[in-house]
PDB file of N, CA and C in Angstrom:
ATOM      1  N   UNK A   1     201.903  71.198  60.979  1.00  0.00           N
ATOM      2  CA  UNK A   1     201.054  70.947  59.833  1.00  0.00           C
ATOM      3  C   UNK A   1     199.805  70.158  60.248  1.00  0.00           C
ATOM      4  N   UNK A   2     199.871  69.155  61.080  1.00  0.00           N
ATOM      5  CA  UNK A   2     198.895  68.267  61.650  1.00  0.00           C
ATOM      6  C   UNK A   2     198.032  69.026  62.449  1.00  0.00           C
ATOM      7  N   UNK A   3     198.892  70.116  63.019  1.00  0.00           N
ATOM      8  CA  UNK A   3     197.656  70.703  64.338  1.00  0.00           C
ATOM      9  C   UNK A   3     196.436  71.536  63.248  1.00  0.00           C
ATOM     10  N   UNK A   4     197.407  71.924  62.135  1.00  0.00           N
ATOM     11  CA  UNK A   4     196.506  73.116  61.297  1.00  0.00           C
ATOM     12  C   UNK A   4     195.499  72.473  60.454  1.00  0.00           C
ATOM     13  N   UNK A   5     195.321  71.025  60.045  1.00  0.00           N
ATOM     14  CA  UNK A   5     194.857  70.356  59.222  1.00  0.00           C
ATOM     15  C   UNK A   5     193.654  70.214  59.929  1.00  0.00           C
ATOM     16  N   UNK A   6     193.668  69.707  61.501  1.00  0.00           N
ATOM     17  CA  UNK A   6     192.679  69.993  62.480  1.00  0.00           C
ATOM     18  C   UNK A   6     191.986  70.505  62.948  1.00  0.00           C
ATOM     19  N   UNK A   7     192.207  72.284  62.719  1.00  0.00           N
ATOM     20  CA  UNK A   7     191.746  73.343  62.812  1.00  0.00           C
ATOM     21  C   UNK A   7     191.200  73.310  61.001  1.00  0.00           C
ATOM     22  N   UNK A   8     191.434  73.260  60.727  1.00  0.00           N
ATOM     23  CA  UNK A   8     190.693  73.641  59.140  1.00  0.00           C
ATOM     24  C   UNK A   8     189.336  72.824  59.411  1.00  0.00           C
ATOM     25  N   UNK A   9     189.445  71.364  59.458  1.00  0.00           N
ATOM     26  CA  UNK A   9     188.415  70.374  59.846  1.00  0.00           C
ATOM     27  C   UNK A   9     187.580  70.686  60.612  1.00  0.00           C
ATOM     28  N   UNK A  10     187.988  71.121  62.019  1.00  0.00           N
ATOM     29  CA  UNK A  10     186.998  72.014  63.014  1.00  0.00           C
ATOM     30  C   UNK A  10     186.143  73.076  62.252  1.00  0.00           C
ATOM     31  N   UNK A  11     186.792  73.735  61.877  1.00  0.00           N
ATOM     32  CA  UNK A  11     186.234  75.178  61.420  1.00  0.00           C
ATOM     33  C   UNK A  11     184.887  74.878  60.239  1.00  0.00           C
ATOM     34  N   UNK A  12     185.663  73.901  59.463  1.00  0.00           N
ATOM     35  CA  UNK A  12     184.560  73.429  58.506  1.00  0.00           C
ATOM     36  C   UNK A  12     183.388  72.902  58.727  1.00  0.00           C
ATOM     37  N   UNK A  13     183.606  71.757  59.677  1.00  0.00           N
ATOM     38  CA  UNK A  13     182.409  71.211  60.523  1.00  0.00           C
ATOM     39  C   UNK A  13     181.545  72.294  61.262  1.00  0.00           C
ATOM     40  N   UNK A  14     182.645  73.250  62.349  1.00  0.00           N
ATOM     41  CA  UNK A  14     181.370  74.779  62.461  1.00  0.00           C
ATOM     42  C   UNK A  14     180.911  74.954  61.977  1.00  0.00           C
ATOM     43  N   UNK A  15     181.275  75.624  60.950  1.00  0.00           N
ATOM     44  CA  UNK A  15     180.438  76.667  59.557  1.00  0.00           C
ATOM     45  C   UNK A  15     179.129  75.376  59.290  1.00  0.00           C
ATOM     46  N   UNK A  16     179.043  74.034  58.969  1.00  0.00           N
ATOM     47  CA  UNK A  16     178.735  73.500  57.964  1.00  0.00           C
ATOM     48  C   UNK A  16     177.460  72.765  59.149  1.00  0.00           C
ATOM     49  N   UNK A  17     178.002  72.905  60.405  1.00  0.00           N
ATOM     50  CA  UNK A  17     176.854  72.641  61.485  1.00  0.00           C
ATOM     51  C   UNK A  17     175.710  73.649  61.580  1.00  0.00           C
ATOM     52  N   UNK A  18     176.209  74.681  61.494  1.00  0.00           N
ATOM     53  CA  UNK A  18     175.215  76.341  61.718  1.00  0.00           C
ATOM     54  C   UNK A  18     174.451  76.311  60.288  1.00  0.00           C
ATOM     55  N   UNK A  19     174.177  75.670  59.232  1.00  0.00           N
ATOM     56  CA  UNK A  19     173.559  75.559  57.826  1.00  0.00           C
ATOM     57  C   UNK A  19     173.195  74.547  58.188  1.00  0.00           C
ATOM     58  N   UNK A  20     171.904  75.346  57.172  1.00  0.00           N
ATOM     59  CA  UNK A  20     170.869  73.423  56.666  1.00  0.00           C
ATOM     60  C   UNK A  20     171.200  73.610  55.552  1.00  0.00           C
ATOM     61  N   UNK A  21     170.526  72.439  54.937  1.00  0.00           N
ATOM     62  CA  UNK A  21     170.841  72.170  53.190  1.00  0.00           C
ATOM     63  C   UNK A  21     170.859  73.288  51.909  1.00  0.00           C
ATOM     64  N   UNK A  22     171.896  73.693  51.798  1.00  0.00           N
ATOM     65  CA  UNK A  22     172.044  74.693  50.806  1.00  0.00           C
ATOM     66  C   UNK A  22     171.525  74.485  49.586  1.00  0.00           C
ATOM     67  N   UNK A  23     170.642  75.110  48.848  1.00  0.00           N
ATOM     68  CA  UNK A  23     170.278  74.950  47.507  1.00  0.00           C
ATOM     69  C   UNK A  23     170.843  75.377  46.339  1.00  0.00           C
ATOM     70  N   UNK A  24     170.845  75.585  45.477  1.00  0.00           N
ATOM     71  CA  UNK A  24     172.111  76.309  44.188  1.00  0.00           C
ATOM     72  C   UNK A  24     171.598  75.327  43.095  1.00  0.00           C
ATOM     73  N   UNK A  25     171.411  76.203  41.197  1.00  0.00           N
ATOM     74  CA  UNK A  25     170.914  75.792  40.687  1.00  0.00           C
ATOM     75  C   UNK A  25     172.446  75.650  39.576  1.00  0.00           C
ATOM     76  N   UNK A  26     172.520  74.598  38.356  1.00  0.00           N
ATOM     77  CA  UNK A  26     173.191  74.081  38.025  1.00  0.00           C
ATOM     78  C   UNK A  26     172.968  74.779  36.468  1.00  0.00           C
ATOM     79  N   UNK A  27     173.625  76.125  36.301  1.00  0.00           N
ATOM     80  CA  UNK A  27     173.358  77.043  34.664  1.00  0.00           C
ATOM     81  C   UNK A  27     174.239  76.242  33.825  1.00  0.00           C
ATOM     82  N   UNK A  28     174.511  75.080  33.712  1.00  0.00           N
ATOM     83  CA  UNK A  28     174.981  74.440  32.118  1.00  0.00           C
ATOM     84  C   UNK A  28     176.660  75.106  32.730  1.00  0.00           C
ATOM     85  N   UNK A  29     177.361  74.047  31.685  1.00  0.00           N
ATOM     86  CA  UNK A  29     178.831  74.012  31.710  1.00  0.00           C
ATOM     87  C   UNK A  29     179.775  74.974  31.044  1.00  0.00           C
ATOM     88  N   UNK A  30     181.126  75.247  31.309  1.00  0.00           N
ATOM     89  CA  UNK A  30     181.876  76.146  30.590  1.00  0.00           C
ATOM     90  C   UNK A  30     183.270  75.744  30.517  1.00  0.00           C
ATOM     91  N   UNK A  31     184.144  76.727  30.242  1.00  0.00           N
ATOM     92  CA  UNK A  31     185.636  76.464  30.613  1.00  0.00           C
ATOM     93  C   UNK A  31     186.210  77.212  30.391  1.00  0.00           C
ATOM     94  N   UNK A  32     186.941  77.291  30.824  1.00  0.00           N
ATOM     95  CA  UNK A  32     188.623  78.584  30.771  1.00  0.00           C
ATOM     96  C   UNK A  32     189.809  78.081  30.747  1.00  0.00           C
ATOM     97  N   UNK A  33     190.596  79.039  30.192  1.00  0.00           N
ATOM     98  CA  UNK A  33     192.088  78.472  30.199  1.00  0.00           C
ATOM     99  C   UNK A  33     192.817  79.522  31.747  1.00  0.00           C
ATOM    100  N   UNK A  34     193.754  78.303  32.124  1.00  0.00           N
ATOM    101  CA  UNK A  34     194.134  79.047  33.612  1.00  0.00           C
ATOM    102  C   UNK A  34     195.973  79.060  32.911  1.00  0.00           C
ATOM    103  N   UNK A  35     196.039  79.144  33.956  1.00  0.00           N
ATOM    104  CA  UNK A  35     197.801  78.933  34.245  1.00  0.00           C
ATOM    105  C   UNK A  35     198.747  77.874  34.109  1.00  0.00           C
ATOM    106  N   UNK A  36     197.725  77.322  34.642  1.00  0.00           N
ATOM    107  CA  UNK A  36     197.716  75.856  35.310  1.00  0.00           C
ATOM    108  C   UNK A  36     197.615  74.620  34.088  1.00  0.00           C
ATOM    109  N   UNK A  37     196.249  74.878  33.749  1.00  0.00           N
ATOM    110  CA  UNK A  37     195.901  74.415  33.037  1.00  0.00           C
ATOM    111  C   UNK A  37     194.478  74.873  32.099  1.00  0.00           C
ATOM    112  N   UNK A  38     194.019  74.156  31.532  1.00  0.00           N
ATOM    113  CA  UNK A  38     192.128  74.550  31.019  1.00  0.00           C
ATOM    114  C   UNK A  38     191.890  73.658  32.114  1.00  0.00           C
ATOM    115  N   UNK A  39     190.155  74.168  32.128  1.00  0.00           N
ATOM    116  CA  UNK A  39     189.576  73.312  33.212  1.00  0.00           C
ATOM    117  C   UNK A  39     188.293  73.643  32.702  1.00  0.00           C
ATOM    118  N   UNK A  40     187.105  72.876  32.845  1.00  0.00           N
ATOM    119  CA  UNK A  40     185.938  72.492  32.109  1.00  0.00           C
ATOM    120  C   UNK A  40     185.121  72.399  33.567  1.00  0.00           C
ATOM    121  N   UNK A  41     184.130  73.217  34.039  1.00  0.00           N
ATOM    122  CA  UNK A  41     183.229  73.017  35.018  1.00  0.00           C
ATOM    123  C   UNK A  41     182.167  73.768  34.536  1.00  0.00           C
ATOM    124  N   UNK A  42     181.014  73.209  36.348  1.00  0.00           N
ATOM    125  CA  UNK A  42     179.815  73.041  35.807  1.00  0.00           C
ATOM    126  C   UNK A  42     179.734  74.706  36.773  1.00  0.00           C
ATOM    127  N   UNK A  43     178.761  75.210  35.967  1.00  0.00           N
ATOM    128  CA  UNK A  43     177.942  77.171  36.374  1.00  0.00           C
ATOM    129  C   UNK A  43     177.496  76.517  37.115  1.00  0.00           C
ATOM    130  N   UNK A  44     177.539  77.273  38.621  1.00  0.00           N
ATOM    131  CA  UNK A  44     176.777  76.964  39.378  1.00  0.00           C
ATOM    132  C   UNK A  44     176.136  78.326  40.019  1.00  0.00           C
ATOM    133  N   UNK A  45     174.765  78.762  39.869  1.00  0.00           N
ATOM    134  CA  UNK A  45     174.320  79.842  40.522  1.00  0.00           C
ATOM    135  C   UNK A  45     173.422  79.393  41.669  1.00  0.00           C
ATOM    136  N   UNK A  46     174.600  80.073  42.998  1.00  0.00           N
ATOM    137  CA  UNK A  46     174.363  80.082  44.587  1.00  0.00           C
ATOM    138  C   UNK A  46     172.740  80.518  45.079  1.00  0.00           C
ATOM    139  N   UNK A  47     172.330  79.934  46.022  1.00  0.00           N
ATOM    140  CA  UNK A  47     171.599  80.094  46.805  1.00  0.00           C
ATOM    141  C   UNK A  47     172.224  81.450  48.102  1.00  0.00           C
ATOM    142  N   UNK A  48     171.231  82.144  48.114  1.00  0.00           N
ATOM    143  CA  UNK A  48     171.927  83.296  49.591  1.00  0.00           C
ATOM    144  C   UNK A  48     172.715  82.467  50.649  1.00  0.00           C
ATOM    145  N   UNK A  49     171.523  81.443  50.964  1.00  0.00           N
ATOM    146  CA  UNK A  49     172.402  80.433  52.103  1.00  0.00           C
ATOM    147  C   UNK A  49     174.012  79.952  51.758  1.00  0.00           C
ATOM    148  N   UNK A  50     174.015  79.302  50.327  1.00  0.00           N
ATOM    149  CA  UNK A  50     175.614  78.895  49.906  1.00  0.00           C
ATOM    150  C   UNK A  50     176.620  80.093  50.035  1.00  0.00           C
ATOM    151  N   UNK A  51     175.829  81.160  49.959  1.00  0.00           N
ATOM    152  CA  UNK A  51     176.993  81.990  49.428  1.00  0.00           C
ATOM    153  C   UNK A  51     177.300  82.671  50.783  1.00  0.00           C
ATOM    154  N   UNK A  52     176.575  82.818  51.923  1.00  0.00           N
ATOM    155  CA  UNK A  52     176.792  83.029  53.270  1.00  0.00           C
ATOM    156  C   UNK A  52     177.517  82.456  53.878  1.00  0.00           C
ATOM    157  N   UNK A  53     177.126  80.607  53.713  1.00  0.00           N
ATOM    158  CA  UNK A  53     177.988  79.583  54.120  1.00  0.00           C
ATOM    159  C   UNK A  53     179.717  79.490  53.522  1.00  0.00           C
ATOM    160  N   UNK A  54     179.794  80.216  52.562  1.00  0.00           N
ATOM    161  CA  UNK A  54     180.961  80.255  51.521  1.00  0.00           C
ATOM    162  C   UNK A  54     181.890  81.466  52.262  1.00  0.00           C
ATOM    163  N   UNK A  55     180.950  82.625  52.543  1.00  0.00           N
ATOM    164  CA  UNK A  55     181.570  83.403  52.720  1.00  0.00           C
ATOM    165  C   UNK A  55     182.366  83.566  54.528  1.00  0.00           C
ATOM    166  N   UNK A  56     181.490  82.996  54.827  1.00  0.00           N
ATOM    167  CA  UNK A  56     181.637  82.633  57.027  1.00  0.00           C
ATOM    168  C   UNK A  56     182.650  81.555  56.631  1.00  0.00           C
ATOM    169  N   UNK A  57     182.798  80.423  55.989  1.00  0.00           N
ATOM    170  CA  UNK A  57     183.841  79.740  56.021  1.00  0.00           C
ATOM    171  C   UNK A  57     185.141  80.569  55.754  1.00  0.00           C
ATOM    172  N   UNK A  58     185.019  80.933  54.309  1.00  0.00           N
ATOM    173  CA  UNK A  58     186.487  81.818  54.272  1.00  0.00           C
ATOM    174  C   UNK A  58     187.053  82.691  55.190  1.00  0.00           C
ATOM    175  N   UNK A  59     186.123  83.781  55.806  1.00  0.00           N
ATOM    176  CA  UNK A  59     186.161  84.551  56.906  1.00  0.00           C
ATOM    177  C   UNK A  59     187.378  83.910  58.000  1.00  0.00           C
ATOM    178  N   UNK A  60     186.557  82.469  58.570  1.00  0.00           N
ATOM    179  CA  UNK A  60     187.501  82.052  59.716  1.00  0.00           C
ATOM    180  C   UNK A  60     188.602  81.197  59.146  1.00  0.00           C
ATOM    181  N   UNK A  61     189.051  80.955  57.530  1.00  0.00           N
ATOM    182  CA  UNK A  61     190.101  80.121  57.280  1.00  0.00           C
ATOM    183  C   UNK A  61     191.294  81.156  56.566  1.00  0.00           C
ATOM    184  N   UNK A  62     191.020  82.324  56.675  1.00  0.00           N
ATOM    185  CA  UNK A  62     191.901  83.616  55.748  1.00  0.00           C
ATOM    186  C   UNK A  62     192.452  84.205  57.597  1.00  0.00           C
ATOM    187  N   UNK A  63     192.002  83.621  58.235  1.00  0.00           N
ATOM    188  CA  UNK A  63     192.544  84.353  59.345  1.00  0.00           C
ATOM    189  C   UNK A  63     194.262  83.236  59.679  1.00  0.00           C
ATOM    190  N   UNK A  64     194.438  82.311  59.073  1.00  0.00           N
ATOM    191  CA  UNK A  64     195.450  81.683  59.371  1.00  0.00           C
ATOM    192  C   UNK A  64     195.809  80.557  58.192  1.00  0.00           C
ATOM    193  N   UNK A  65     195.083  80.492  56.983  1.00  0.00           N
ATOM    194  CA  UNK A  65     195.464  79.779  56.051  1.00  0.00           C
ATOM    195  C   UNK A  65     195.620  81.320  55.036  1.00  0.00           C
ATOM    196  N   UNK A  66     196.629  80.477  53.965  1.00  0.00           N
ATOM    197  CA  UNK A  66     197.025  81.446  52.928  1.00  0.00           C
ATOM    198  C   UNK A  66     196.047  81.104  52.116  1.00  0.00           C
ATOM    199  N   UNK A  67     194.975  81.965  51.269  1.00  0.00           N
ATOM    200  CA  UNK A  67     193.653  81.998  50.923  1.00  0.00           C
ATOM    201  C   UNK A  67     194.424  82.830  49.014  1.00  0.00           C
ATOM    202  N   UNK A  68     193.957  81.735  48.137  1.00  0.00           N
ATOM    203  CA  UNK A  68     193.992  82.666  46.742  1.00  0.00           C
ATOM    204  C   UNK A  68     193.189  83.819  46.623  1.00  0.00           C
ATOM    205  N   UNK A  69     193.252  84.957  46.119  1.00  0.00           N
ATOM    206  CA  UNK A  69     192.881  86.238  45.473  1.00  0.00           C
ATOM    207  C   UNK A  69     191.459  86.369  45.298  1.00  0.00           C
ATOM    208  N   UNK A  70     190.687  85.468  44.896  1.00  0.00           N
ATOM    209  CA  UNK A  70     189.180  85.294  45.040  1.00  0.00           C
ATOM    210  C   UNK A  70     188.615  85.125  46.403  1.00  0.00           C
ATOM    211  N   UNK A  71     189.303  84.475  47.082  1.00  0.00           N
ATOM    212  CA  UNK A  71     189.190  83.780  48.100  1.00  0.00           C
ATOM    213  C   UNK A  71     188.669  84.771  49.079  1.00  0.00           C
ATOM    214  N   UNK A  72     189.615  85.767  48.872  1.00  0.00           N
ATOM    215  CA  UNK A  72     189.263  87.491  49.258  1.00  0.00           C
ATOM    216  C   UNK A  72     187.683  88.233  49.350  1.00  0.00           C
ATOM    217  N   UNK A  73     187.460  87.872  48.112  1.00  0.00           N
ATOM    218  CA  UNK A  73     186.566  88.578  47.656  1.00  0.00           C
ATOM    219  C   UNK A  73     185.016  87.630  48.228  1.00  0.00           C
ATOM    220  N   UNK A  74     183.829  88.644  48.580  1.00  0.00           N
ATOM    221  CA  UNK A  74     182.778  87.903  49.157  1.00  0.00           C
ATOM    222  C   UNK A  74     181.989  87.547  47.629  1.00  0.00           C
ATOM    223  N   UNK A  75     182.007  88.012  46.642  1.00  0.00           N
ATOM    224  CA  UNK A  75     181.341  88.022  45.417  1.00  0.00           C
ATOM    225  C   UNK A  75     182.130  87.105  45.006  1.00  0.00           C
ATOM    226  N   UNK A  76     182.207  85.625  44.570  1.00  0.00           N
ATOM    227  CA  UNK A  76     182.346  84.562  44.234  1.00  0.00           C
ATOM    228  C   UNK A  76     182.151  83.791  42.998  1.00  0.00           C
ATOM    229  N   UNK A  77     182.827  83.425  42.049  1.00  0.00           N
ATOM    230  CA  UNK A  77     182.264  82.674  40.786  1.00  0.00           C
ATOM    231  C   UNK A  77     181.965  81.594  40.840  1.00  0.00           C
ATOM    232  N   UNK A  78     180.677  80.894  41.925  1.00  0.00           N
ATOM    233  CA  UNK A  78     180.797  79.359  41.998  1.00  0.00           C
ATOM    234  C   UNK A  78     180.609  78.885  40.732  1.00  0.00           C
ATOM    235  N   UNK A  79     181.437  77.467  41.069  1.00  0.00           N
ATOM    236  CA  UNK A  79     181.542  76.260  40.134  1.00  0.00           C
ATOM    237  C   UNK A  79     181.744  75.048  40.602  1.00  0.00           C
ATOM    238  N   UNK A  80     181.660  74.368  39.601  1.00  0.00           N
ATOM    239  CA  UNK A  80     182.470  72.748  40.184  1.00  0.00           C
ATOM    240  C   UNK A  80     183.382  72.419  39.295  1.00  0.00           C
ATOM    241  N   UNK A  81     184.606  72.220  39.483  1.00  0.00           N
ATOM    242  CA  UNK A  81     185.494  71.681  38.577  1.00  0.00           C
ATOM    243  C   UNK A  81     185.141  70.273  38.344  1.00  0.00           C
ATOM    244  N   UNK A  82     185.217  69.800  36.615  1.00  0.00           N
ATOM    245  CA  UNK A  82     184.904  68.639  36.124  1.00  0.00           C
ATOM    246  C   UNK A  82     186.300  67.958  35.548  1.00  0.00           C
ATOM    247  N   UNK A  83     187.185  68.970  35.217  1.00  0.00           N
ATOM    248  CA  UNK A  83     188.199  68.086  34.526  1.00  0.00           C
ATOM    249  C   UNK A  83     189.051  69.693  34.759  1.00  0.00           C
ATOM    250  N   UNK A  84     190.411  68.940  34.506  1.00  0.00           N
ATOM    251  CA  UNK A  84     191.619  69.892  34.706  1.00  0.00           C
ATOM    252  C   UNK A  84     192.745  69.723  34.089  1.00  0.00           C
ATOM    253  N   UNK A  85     193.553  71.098  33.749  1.00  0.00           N
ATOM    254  CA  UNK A  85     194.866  70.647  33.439  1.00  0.00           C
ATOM    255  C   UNK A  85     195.189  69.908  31.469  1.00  0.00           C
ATOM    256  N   UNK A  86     195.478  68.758  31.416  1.00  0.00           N
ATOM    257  CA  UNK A  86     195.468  68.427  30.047  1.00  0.00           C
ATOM    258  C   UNK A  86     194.232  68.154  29.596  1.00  0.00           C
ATOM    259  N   UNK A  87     192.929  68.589  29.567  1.00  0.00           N
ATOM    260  CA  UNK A  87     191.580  68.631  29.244  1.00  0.00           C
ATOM    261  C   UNK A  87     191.853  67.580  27.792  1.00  0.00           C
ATOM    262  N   UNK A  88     192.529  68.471  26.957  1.00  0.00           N
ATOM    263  CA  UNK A  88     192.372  67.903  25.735  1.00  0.00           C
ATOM    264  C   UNK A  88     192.367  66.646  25.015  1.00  0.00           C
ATOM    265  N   UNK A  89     193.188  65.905  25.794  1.00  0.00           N
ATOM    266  CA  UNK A  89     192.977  64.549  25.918  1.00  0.00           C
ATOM    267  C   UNK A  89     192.250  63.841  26.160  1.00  0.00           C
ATOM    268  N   UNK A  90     191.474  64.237  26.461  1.00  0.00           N
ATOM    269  CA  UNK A  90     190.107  63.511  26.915  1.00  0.00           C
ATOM    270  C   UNK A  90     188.981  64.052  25.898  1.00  0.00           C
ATOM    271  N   UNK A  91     189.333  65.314  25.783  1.00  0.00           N
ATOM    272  CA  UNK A  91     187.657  66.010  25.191  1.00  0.00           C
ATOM    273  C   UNK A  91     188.668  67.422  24.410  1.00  0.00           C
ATOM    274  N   UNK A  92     188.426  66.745  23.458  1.00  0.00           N
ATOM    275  CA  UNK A  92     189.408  67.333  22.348  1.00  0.00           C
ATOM    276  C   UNK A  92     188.497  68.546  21.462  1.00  0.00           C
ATOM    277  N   UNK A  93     189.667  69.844  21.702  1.00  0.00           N
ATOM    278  CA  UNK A  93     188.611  70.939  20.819  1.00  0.00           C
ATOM    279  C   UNK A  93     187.440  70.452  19.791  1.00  0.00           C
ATOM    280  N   UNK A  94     186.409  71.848  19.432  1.00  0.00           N
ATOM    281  CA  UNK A  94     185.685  71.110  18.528  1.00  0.00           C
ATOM    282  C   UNK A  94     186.366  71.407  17.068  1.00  0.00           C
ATOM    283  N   UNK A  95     186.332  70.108  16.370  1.00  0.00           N
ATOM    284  CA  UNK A  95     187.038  70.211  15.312  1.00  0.00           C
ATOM    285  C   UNK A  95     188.090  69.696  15.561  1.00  0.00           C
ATOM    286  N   UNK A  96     189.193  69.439  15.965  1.00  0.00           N
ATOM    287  CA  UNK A  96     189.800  68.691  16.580  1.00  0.00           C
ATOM    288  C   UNK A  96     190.063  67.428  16.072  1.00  0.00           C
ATOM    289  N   UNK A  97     190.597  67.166  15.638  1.00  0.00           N
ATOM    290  CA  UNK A  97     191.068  65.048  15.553  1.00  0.00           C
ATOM    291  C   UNK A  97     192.288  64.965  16.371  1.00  0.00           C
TER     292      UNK A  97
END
């Protein structure tokens, strides 16, 4: 487990050495309900560079990490997760008490 945690770290630092500063613009917030949980993040629409850098990372971490179903795919829904899981507690439907 330790040797592989090392290799992930390596690999990341590659990818993230071969890029300069990725740009990506911030389209306003959303949310979905998962499995898991709801989760509330921010749209994020990629720069070519992010989404190159996104995609060369996965490339060399699907060759020996178990990678989710998107993870697959080079066409990507970036985001940033803001909150997860019991959302509602915090930020309660609208209408809601």
């Amino acid at each position: 487990m330790k040797r592989e945690i090392k290799r992930v770290i390596a690999d990341v630092k590659n990818v993230a050495n071969n890029c300069n500063l990725v740009n990506f613009k911030l389209n306003g917030f959303g949310y979905f309900d998962n499995p898991g949980g709801n989760v509330i993040y921010a749209d994020i629409e990629p720069s070519k560079e992010l989404e190159e850098m996104c995609w060369g990372l996965a490339m060399k971490l699907m060759k020996y990490v178990r990678l989710k179903g998107w993870d697959w795919r080079e066409i990507f829904s970036f985001h940033a997760t803001i909150a997860f899981k019991e959302i509602y507690r915090n930020f309660p439907r609208s209408g809601a008490t």
